[in-house]
C-alpha atoms as a PDB file:
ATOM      1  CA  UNK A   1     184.609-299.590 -96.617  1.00  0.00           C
ATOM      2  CA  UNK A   2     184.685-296.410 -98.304  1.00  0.00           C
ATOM      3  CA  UNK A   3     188.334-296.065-100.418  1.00  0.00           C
ATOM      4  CA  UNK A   4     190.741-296.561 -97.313  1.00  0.00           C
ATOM      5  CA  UNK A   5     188.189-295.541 -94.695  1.00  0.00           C
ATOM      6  CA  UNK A   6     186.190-298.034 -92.537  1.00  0.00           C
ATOM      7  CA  UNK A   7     182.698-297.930 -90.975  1.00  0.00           C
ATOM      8  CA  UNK A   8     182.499-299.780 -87.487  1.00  0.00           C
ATOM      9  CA  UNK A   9     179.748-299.560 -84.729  1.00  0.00           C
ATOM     10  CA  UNK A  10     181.214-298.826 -81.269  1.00  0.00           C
ATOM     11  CA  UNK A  11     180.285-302.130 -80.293  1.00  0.00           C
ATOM     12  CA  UNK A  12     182.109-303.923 -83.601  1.00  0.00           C
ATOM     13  CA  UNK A  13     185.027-302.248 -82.350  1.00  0.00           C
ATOM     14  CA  UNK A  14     184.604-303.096 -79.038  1.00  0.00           C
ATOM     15  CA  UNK A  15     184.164-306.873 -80.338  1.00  0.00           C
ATOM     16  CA  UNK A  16     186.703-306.448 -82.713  1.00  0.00           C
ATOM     17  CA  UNK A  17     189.756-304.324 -81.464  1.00  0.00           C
ATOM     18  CA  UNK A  18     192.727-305.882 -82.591  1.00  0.00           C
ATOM     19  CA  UNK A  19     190.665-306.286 -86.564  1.00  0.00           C
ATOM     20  CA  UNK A  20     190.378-302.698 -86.537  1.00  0.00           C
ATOM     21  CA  UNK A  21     193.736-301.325 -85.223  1.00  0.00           C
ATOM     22  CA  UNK A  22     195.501-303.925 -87.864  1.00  0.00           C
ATOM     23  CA  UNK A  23     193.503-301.999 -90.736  1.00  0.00           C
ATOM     24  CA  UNK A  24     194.699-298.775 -89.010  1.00  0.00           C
ATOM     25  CA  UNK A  25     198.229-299.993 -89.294  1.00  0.00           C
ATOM     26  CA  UNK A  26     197.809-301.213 -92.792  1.00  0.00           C
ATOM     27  CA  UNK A  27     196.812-297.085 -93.652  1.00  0.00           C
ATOM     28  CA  UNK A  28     193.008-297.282 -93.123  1.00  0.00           C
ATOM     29  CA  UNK A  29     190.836-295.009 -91.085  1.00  0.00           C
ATOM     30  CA  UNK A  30     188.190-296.079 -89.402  1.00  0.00           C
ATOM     31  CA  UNK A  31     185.157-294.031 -88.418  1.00  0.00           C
ATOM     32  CA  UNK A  32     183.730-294.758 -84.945  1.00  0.00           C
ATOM     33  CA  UNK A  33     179.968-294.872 -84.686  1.00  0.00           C
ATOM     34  CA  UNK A  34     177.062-295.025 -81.565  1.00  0.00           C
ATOM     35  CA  UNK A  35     173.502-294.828 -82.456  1.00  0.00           C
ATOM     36  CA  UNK A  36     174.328-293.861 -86.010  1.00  0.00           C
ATOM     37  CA  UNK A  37     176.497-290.577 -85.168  1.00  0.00           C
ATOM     38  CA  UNK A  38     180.028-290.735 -85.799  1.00  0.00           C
ATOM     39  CA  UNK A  39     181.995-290.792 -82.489  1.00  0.00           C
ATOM     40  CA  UNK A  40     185.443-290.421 -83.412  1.00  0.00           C
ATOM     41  CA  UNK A  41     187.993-291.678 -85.632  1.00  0.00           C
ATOM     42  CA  UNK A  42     191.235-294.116 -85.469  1.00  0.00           C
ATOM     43  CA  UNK A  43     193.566-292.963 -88.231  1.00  0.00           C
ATOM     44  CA  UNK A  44     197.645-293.858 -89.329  1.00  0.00           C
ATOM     45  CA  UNK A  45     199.795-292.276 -87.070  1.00  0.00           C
ATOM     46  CA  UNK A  46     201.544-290.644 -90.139  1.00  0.00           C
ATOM     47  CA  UNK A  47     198.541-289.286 -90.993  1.00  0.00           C
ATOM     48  CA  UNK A  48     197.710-287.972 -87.511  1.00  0.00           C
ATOM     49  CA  UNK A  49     200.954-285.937 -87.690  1.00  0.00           C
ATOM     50  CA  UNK A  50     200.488-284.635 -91.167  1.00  0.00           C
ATOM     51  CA  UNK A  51     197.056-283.324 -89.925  1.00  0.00           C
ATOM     52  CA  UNK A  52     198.080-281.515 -87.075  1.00  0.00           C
ATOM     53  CA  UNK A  53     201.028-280.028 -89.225  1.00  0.00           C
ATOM     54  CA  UNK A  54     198.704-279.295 -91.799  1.00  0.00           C
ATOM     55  CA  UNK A  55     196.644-277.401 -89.856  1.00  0.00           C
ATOM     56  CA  UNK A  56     199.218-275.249 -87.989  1.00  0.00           C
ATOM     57  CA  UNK A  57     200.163-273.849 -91.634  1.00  0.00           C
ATOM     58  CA  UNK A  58     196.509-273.484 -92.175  1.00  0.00           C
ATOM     59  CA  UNK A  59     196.101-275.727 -94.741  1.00  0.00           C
ATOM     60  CA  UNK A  60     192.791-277.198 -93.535  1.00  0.00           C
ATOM     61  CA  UNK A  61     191.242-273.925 -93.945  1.00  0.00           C
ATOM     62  CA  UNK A  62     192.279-273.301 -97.489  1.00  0.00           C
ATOM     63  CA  UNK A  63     194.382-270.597 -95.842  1.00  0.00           C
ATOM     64  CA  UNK A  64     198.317-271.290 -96.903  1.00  0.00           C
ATOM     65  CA  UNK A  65     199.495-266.887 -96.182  1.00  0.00           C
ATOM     66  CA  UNK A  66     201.058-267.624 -92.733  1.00  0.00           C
ATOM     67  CA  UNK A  67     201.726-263.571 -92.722  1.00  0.00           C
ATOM     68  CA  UNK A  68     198.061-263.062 -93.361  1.00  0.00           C
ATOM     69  CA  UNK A  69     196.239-265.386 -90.941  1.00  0.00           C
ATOM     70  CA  UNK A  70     198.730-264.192 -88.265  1.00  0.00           C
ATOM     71  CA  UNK A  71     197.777-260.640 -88.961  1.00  0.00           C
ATOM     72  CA  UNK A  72     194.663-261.504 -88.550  1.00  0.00           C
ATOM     73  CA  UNK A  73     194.986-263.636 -85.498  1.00  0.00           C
ATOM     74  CA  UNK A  74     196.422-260.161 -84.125  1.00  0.00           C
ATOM     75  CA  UNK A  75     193.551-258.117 -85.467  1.00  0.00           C
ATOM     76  CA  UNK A  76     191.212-260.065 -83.578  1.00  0.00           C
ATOM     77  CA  UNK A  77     193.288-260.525 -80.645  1.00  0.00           C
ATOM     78  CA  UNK A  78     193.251-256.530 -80.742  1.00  0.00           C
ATOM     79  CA  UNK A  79     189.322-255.955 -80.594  1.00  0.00           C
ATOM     80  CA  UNK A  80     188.813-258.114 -77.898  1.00  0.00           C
ATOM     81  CA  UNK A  81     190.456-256.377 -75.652  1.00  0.00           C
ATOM     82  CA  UNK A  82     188.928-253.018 -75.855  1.00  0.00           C
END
């Protein structure tokens, strides 16, 4: 366990389901591996939601200036058409 993130083996959490989604509901993530390579990822609904919101504002990116990304969004859209 690394802070509030968990390591499990696709085949632990096969073995172990209903372990792993308690830790999810008690805030943890838990990283999904096969042969060593993360997978995917079982995370808090809350924090599901505050990613996707997140990254609609651009947050993710480091990019907060709404006005600026959409301009340009529209920039690019622009040069792909001609």
């Amino acid at each position: 366990m690394i802070g509030n993130t968990v390591i499990a083996t696709a085949t632990e959490m096969q073995n172990n389901f209903g372990r792993y989604l308690t830790m999810v509901q008690e805030g943890n993530e838990i990283i999904v591996t096969k042969n060593g390579k993360e997978v995917g990822r079982l995370i808090p609904r809350e924090k599901a939601v505050s990613y996707l919101t997140d990254s609609f504002a651009g947050i993710l990116k480091g990019d907060t200036d709404i006005d600026k990304s959409r301009e340009i969004s529209l920039k690019e859209k622009d040069e792909a058409v001609y």
